[in-house]
Protein backbone atom coordinates (compact mmCIF):
# COMPACT_ATOMS: atom_id res chain seq x y z
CA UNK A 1 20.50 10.52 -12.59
CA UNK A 2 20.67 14.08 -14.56
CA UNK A 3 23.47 15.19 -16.48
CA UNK A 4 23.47 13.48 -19.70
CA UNK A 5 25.05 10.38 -19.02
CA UNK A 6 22.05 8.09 -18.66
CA UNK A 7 23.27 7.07 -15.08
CA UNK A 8 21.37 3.91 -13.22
CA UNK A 9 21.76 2.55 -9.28
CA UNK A 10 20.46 -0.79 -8.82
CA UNK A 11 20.08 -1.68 -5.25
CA UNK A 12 20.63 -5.84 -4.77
CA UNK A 13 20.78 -8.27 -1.77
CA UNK A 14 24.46 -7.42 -1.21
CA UNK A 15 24.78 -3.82 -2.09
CA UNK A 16 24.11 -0.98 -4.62
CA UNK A 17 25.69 -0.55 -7.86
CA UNK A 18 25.94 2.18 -10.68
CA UNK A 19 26.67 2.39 -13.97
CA UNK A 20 26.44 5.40 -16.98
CA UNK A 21 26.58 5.10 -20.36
CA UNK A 22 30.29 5.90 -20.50
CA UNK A 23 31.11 2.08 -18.47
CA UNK A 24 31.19 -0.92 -19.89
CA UNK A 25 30.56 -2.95 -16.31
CA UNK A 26 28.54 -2.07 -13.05
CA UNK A 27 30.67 -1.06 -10.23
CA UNK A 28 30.13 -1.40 -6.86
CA UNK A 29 28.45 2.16 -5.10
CA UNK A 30 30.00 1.94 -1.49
CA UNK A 31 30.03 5.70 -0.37
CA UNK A 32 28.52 6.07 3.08
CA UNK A 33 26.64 2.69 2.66
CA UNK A 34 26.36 -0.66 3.84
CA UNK A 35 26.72 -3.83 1.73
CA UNK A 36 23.64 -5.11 3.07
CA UNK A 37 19.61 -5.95 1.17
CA UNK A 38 18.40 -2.69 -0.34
CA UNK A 39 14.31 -2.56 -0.71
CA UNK A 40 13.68 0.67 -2.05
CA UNK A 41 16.19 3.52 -3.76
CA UNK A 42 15.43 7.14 -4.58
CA UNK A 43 17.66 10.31 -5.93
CA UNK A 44 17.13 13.18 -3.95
CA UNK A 45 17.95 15.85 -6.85
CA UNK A 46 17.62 19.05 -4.38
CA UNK A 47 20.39 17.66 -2.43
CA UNK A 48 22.18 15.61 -4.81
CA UNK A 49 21.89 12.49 -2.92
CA UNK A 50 21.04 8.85 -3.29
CA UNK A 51 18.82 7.65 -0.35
CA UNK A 52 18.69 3.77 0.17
CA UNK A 53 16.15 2.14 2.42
CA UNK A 54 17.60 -1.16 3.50
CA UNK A 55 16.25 -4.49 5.22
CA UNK A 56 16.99 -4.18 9.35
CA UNK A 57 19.80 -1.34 8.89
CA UNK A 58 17.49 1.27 8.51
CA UNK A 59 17.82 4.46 5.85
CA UNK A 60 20.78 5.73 4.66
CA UNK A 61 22.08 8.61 2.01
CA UNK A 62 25.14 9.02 -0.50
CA UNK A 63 26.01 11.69 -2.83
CA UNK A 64 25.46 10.60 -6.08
CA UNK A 65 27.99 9.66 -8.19
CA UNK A 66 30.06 12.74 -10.02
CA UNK A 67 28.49 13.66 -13.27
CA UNK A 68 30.94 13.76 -16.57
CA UNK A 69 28.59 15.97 -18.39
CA UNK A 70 29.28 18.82 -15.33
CA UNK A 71 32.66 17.82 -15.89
CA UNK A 72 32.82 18.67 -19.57
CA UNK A 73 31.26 21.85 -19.30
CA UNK A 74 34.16 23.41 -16.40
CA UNK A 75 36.61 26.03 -17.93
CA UNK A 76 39.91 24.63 -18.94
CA UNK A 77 41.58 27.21 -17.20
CA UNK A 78 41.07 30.23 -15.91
CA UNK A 79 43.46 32.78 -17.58
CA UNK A 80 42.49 35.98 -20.08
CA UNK A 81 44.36 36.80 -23.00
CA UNK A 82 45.76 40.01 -23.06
């Protein structure tokens, strides 16, 4: 994933999970999926979205998990000094 937090999704026989380079374990990716056998992944970056293709459940699609390097570049606040 883009953004500068080396992010990977692994897709398993139970599930998908993601990790960056800011976790020390893989967590479980459960938005808008199924825990069921994923063949084949691929990030959709014009939508932002994760597409899964799974075995006998057909295709599905999750936004991708929020990226901390978007994060760190928002404006604390949003205030001008006068």
């Amino acid at each position: 994933q883009r953004g500068g937090i080396d992010a990977l999704y692994v897709g398993t026989d139970v599930g998908i999970y993601y990790r960056n380079n800011t976790m020390s374990e893989w967590m479980p990716f459960i938005t808008n999926l199924p825990n069921v056998i994923v063949q084949e992944l691929e990030i959709h970056y014009g939508s932002d979205r994760l597409r899964a293709a799974t075995y006998g459940r057909g295709i599905w699609e999750s936004p991708l998990a929020p990226s901390t390097a978007a994060i760190a570049h928002a404006p604390l606040n949003d205030t001008e000094d006068t």
